[in-house]
C-alpha atoms as a PDB file:
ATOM      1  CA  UNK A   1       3.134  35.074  39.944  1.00  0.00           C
ATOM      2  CA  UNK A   2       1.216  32.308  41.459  1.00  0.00           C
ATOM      3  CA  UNK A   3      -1.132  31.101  38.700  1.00  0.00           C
ATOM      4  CA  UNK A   4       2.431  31.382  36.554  1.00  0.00           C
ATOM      5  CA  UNK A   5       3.415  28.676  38.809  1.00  0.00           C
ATOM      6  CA  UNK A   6       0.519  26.762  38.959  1.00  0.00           C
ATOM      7  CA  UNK A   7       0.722  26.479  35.447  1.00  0.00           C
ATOM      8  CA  UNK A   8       3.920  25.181  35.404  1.00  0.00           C
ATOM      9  CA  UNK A   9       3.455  22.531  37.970  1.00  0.00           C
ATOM     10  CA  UNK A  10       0.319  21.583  35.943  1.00  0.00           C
ATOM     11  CA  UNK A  11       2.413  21.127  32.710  1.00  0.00           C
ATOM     12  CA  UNK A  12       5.342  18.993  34.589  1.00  0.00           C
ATOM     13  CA  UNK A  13       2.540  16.573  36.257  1.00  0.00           C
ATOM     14  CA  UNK A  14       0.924  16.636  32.170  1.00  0.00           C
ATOM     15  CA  UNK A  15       4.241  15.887  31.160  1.00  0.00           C
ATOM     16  CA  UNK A  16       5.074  13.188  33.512  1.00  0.00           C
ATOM     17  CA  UNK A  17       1.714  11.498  33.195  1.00  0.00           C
ATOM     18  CA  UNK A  18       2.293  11.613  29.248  1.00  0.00           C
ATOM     19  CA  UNK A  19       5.848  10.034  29.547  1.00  0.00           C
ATOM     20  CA  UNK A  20       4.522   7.717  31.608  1.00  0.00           C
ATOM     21  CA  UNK A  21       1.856   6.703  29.495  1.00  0.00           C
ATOM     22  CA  UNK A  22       4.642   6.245  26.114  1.00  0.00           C
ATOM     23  CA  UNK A  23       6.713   4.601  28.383  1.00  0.00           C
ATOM     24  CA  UNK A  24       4.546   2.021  30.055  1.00  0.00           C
ATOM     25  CA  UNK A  25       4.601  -0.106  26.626  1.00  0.00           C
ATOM     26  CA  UNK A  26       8.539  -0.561  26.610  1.00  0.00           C
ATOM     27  CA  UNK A  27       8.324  -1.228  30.506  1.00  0.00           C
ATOM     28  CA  UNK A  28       5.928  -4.315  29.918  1.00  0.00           C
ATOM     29  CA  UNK A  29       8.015  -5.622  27.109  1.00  0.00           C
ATOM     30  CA  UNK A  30      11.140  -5.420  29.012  1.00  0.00           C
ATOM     31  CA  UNK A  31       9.363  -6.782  32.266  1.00  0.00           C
ATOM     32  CA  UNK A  32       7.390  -9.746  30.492  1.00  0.00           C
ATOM     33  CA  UNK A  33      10.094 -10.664  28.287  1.00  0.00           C
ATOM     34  CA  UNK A  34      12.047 -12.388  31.124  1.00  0.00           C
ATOM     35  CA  UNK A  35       9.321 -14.131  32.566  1.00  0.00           C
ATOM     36  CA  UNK A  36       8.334 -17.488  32.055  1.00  0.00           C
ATOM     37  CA  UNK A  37       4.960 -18.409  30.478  1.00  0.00           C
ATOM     38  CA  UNK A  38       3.424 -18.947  33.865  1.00  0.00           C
ATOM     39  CA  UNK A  39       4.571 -15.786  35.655  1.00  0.00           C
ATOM     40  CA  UNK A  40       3.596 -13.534  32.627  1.00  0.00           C
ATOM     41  CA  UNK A  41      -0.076 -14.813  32.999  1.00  0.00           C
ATOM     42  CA  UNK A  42      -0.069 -14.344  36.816  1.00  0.00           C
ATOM     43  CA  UNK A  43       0.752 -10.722  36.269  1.00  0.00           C
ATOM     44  CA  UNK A  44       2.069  -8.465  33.043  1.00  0.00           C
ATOM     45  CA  UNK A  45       3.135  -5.168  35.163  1.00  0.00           C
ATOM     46  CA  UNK A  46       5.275  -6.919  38.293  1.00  0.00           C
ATOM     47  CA  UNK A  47       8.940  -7.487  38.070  1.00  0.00           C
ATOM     48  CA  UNK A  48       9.987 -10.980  37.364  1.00  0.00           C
ATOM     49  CA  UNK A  49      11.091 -12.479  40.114  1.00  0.00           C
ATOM     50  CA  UNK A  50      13.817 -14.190  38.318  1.00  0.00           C
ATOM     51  CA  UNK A  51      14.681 -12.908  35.274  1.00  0.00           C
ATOM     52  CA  UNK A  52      15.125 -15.622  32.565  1.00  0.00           C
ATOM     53  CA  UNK A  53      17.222 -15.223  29.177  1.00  0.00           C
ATOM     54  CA  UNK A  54      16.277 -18.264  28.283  1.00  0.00           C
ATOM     55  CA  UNK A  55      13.249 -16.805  26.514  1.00  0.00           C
ATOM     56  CA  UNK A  56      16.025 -15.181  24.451  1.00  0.00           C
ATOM     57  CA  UNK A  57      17.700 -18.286  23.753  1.00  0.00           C
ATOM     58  CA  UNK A  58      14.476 -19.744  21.871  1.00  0.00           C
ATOM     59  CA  UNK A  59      13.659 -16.581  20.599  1.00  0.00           C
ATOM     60  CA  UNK A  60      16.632 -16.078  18.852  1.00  0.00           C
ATOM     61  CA  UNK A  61      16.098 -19.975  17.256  1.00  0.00           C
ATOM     62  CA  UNK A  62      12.861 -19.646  16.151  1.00  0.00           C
ATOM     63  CA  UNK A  63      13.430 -16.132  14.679  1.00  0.00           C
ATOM     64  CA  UNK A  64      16.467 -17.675  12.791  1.00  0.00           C
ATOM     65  CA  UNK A  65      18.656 -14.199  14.361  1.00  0.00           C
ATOM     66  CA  UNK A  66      21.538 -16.682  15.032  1.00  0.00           C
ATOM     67  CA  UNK A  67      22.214 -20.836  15.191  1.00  0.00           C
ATOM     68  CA  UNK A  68      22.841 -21.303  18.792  1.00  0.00           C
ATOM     69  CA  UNK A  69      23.832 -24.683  19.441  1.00  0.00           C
ATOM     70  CA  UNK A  70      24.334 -25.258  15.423  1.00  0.00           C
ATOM     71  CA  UNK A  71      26.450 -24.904  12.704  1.00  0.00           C
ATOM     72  CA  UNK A  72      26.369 -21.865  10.597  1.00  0.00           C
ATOM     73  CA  UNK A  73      26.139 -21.704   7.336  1.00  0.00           C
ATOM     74  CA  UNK A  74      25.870 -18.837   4.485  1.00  0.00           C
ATOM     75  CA  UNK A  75      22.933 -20.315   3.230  1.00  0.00           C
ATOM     76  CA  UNK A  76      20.944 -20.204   6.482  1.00  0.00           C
ATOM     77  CA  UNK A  77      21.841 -16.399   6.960  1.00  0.00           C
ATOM     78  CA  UNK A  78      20.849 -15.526   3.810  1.00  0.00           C
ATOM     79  CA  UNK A  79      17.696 -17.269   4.340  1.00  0.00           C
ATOM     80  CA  UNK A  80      17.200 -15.621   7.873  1.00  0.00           C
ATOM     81  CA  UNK A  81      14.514 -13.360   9.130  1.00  0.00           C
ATOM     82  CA  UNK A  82      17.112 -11.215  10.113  1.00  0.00           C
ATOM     83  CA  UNK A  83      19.143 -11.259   6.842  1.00  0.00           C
ATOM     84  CA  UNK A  84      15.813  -9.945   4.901  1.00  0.00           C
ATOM     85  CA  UNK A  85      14.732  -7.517   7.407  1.00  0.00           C
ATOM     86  CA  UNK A  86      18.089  -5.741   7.043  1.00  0.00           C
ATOM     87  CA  UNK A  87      18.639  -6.254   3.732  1.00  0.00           C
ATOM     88  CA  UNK A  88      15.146  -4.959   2.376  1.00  0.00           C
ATOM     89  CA  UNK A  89      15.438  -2.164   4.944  1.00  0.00           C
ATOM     90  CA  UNK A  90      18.765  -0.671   4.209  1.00  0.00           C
ATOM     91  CA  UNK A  91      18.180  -1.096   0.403  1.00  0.00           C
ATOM     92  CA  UNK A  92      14.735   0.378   0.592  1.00  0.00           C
ATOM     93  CA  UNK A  93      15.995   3.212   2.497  1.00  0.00           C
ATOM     94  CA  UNK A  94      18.683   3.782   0.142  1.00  0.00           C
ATOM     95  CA  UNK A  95      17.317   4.066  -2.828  1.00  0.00           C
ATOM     96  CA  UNK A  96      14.318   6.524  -1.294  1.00  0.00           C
ATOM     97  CA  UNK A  97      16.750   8.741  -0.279  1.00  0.00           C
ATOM     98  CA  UNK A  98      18.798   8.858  -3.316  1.00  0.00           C
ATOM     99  CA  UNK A  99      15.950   9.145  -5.771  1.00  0.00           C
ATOM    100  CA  UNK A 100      13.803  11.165  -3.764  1.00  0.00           C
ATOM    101  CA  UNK A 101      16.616  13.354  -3.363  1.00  0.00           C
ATOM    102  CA  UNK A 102      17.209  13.693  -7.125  1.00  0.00           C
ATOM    103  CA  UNK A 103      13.526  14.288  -7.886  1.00  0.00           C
ATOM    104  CA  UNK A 104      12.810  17.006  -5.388  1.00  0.00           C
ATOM    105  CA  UNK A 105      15.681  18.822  -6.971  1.00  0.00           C
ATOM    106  CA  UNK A 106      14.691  19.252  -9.754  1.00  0.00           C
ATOM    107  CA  UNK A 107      11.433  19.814  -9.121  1.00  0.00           C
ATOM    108  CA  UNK A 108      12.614  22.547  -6.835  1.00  0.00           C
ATOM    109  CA  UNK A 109      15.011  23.770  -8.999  1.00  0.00           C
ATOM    110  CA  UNK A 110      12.384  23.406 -12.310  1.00  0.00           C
ATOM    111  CA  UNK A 111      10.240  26.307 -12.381  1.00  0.00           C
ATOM    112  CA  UNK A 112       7.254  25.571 -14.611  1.00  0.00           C
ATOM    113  CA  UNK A 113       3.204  24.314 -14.288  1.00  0.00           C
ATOM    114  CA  UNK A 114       4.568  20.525 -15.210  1.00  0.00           C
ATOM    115  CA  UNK A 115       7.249  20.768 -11.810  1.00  0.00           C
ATOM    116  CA  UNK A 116       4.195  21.825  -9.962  1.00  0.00           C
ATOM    117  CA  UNK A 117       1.993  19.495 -11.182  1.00  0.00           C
ATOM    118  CA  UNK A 118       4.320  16.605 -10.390  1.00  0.00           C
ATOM    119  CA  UNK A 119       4.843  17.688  -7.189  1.00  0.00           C
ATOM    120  CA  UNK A 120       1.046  17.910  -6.330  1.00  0.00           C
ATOM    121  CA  UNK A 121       0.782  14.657  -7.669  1.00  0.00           C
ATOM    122  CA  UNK A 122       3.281  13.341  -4.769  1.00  0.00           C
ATOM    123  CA  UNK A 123       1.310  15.041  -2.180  1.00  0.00           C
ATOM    124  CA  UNK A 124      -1.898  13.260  -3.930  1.00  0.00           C
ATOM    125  CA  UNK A 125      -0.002  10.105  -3.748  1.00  0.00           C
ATOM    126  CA  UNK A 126       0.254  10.331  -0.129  1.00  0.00           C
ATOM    127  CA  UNK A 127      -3.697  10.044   0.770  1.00  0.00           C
ATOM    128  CA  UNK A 128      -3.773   7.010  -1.320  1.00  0.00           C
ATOM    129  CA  UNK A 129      -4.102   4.268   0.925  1.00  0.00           C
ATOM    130  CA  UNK A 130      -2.242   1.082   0.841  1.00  0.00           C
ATOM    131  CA  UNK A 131      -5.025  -1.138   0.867  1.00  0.00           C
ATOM    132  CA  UNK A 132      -6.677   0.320  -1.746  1.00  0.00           C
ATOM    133  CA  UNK A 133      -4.402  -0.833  -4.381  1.00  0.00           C
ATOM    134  CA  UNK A 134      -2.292  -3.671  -2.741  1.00  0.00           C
ATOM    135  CA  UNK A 135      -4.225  -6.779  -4.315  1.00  0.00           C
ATOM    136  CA  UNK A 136      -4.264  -5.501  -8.452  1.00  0.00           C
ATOM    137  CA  UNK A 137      -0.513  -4.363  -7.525  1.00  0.00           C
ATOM    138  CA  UNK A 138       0.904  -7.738  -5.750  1.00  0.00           C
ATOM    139  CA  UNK A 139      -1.148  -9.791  -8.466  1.00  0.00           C
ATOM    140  CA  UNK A 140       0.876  -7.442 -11.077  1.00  0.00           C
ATOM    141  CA  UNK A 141       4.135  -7.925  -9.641  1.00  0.00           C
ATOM    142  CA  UNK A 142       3.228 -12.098  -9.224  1.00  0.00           C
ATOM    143  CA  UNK A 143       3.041 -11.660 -13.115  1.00  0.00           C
ATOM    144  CA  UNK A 144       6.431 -10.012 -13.730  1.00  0.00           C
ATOM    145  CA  UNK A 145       7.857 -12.512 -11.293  1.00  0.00           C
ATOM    146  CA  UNK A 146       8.849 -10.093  -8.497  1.00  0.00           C
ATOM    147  CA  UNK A 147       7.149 -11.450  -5.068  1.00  0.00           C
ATOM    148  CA  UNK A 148      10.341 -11.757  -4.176  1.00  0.00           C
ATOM    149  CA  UNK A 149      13.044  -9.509  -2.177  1.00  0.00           C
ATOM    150  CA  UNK A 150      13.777  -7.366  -4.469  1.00  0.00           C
ATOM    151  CA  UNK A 151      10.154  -7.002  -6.112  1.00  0.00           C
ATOM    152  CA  UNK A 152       9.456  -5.963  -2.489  1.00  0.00           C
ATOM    153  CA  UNK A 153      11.961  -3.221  -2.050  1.00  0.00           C
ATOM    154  CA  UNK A 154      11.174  -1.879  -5.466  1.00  0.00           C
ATOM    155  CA  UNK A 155       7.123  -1.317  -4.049  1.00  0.00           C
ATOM    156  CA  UNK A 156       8.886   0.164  -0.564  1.00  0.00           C
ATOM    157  CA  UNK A 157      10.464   2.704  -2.884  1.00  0.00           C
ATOM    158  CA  UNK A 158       7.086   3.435  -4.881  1.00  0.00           C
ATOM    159  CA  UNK A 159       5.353   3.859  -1.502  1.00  0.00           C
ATOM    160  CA  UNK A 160       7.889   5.624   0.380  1.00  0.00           C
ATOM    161  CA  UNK A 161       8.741   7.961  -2.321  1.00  0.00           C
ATOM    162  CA  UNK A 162       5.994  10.635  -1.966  1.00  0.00           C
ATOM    163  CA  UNK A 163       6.545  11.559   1.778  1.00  0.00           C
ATOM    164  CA  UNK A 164      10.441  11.300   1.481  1.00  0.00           C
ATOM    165  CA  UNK A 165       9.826  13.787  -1.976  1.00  0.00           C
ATOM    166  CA  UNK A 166       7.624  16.270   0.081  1.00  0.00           C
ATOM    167  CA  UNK A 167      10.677  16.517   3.060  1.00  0.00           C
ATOM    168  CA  UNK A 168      13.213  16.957   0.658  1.00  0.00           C
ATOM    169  CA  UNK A 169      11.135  19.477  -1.754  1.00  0.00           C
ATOM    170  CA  UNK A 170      10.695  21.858   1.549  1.00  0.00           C
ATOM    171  CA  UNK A 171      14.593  21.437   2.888  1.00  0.00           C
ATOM    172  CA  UNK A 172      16.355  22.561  -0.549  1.00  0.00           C
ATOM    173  CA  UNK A 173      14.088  25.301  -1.152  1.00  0.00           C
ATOM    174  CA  UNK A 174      16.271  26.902   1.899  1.00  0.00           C
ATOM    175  CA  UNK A 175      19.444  26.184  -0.093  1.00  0.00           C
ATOM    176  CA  UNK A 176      20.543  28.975  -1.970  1.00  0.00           C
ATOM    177  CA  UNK A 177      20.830  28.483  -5.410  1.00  0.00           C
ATOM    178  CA  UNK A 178      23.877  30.754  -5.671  1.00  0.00           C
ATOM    179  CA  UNK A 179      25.874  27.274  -4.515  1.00  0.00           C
ATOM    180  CA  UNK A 180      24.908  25.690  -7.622  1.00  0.00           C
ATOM    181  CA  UNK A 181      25.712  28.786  -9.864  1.00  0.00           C
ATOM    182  CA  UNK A 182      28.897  28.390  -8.337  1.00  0.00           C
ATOM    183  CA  UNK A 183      29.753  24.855  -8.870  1.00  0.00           C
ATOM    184  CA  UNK A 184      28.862  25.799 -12.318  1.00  0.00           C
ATOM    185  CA  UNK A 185      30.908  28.688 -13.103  1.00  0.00           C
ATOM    186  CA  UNK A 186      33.822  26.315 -12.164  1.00  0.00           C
ATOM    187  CA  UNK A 187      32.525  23.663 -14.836  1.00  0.00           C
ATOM    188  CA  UNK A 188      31.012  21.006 -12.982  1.00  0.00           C
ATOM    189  CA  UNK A 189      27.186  19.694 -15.026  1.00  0.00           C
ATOM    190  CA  UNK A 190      23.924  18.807 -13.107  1.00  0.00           C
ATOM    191  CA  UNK A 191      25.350  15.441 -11.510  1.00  0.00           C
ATOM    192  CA  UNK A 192      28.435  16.954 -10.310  1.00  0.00           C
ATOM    193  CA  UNK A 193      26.745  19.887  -8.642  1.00  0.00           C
ATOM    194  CA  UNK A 194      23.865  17.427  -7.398  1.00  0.00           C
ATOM    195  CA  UNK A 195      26.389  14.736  -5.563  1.00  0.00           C
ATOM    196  CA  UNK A 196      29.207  17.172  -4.820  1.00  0.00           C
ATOM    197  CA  UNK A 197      26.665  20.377  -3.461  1.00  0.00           C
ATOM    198  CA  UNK A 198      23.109  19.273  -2.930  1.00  0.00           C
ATOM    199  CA  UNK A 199      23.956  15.719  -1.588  1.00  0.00           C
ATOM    200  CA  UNK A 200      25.955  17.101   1.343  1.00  0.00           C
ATOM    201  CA  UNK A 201      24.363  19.650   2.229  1.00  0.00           C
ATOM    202  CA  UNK A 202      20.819  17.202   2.299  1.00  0.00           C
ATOM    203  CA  UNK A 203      22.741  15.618   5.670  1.00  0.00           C
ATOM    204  CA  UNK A 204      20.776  16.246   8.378  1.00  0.00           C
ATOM    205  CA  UNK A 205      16.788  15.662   5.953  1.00  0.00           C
ATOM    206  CA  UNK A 206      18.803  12.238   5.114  1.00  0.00           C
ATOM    207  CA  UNK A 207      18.632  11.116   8.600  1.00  0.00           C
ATOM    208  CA  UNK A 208      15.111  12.050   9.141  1.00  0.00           C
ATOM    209  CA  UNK A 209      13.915  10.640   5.832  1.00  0.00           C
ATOM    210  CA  UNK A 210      16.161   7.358   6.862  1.00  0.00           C
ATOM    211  CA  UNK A 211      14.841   6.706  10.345  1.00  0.00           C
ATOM    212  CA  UNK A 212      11.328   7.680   9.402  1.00  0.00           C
ATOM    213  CA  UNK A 213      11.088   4.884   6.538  1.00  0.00           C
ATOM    214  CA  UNK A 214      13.572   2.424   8.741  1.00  0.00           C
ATOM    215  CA  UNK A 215      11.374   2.222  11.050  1.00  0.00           C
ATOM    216  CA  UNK A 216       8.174   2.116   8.672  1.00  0.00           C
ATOM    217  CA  UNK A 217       9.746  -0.847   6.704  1.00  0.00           C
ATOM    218  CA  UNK A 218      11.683  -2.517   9.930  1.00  0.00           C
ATOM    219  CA  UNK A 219       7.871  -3.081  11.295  1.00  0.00           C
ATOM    220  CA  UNK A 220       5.663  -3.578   7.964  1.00  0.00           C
ATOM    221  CA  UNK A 221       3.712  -6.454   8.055  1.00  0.00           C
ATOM    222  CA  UNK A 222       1.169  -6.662   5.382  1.00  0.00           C
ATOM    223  CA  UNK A 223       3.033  -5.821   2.324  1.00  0.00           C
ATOM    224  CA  UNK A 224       5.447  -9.300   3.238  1.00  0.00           C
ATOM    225  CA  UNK A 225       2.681 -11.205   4.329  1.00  0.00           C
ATOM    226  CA  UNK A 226       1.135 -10.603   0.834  1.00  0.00           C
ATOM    227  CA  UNK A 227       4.934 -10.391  -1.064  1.00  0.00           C
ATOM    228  CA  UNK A 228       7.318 -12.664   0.728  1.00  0.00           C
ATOM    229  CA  UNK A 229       5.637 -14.913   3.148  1.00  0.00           C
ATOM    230  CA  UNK A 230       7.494 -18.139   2.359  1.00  0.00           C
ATOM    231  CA  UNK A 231       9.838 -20.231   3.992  1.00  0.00           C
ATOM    232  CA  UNK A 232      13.603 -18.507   3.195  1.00  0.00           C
ATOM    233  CA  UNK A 233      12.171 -14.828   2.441  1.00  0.00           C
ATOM    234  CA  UNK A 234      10.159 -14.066   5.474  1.00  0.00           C
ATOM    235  CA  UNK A 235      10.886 -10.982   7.484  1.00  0.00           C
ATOM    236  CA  UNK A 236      11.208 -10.573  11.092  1.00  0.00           C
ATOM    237  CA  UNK A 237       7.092  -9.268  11.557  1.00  0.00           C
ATOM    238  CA  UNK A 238       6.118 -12.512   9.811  1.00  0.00           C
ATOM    239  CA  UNK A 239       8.205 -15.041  11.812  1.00  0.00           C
ATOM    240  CA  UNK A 240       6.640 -13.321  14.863  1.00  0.00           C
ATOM    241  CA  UNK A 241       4.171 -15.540  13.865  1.00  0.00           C
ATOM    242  CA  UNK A 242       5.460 -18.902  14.918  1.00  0.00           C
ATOM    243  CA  UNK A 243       5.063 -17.883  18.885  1.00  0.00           C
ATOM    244  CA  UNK A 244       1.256 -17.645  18.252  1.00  0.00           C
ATOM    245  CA  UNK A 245      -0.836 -20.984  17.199  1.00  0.00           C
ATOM    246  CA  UNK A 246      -4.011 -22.280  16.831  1.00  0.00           C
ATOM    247  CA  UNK A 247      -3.940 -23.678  20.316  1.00  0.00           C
ATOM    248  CA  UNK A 248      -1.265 -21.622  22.453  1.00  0.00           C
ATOM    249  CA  UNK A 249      -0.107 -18.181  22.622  1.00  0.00           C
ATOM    250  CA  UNK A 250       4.121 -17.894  23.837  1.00  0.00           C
ATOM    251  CA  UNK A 251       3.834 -14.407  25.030  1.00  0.00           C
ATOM    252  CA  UNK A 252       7.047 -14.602  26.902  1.00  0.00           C
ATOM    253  CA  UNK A 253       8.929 -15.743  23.777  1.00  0.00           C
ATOM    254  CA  UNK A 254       6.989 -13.253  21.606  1.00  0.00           C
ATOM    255  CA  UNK A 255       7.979 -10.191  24.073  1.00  0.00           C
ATOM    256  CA  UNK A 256      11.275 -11.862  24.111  1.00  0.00           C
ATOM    257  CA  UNK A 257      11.640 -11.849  19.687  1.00  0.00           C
ATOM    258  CA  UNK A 258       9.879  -8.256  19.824  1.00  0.00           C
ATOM    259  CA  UNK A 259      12.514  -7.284  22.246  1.00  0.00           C
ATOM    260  CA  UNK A 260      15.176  -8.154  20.084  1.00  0.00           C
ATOM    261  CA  UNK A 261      13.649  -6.812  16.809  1.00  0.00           C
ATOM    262  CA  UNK A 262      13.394  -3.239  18.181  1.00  0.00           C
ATOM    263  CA  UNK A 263      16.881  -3.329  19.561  1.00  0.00           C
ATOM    264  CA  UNK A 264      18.316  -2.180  16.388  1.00  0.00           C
ATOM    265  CA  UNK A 265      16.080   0.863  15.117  1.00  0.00           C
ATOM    266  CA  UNK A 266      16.536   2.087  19.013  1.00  0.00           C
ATOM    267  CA  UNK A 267      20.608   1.850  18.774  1.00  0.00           C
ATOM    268  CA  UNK A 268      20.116   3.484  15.582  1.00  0.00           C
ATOM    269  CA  UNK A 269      17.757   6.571  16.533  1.00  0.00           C
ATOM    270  CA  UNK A 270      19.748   6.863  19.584  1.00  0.00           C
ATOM    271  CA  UNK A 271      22.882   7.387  17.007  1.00  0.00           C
ATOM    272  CA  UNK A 272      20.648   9.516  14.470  1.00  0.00           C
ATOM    273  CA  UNK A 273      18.312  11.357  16.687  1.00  0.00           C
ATOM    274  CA  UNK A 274      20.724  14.779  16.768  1.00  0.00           C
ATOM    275  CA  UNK A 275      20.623  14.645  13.287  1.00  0.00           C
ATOM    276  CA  UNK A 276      16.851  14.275  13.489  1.00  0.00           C
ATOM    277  CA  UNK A 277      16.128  17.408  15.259  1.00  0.00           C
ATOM    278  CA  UNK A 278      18.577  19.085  12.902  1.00  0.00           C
ATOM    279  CA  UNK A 279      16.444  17.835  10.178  1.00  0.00           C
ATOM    280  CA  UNK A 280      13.045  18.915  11.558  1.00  0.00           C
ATOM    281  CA  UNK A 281      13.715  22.577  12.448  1.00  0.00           C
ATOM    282  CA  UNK A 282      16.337  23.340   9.709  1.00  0.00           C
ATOM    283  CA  UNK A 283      13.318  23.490   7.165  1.00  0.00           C
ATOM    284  CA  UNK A 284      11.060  25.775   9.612  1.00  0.00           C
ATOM    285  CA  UNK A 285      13.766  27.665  10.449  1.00  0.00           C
ATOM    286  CA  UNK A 286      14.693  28.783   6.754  1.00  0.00           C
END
């Protein structure tokens, strides 16, 4: 009885000391992101002893978020950092989930050496490193014309595809195809029962596929740095560039801008994160 409790003392101080140590990033963003320059060099884990938004303020200018203190305009939100990140984000993650959604269907539902083959060639795709084909693929896309926004999200579906595929392959395995004999009995073809059985019913995979690759994209660096990285395209990773020069560093504007960029993946796996779990343990649990 004693050791049983040892044990699980041992595994709360683990835990504590492990939540600590995923925690202790946010805390010095938060902390250092309200300091001024001088205070942040003094000392990173100490509470400011004022806390400043006016490192927000700046932020927010140089990020081109909002126009505090000037006009707005279409033309400078559609030229934002924060325009771009959202808009190759949500379109990227859209079109993942629809067409990975459509292809692990019918591979799933396609019972033959070719369906297996294809799907093994996902999984393949998925040890391929990005660096390992992004200069003969960027220089291909320069030649179509498409190192632009929409060039971009068409390589975030390419990449994002395989994983995505492989979640959605193991989830509607557990449907039961007696659904889709159904829907057919009653007349409807393959994209009927696809968008009015199989869509559904993907729910709670869709959320996990969505935040997974939201956050992926949200964050990328490398493939807009080599795509996009020109004034009126640039994403939200790339302007985070401005705070660091050749002769300063503005950590208290950079924790500031990072602060603000991870706001809205948080709000949105706060929102998401029942359907996450859902997502995760529906597929082992079937």
């Amino acid at each position: 009885m004693k050791s049983k409790q040892n044990s699980r003392i041992l595994l709360y101080i683990i835990g504590v000391l492990t939540s600590i140590l995923f925690i202790s990033p946010f805390y010095i963003l938060i902390v250092n992101a309200f300091k001024t320059k001088r205070e942040l060099f003094g000392s990173t884990l100490t509470l400011p002893k004022e806390w400043i938004l006016d490192n927000f303020k700046v932020a927010l200018n140089k990020l081109s978020f909002l126009w505090i203190g000037k006009s707005f305009s279409l033309e400078g939100f559609f030229g934002s950092a924060l325009f771009n990140s959202m808009f190759i984000t949500i379109t990227s993650t859209i079109l993942i989930i629809i067409f990975s959604s459509m292809a692990a269907w019918i591979l799933v539902r396609t019972k033959s050496k070719v369906s297996n083959f294809v799907f093994y060639l996902f999984i393949a795709a998925m040890l391929v490193p990005f660096q390992a084909v992004m200069l003969p693929l960027v220089a291909f896309m320069g030649r179509l014309g498409l190192q632009n926004r929409l060039g971009i999200v068409f390589m975030y579906l390419g990449f994002g595809s395989s994983f995505s595929i492989f979640l959605y392959h193991g989830f509607i395995k557990s449907i039961p195809i007696s659904l889709e004999e159904a829907a057919r009995i009653d007349g409807c073809g393959p994209w009927k029962v696809f968008w009015k059985i199989i869509f559904p019913t993907l729910k709670p995979i869709h959320v996990t596929v969505s935040i997974l690759n939201i956050i992926w994209i949200w964050n990328d660096f490398l493939l807009p740095q080599l795509m996009i990285n020109k004034k009126g395209t640039q994403t939200i990773p790339l302007k985070m560039y401005l705070f660091f020069g050749g002769y300063s560093k503005q950590w208290h504007l950079a924790m500031a801008g990072l602060l603000l960029a991870v706001i809205p993946v948080i709000i949105f796996y706060f929102f998401a994160q029942k359907h996450i779990i859902e997502g995760v343990t529906a597929g082992s649990e079937k």
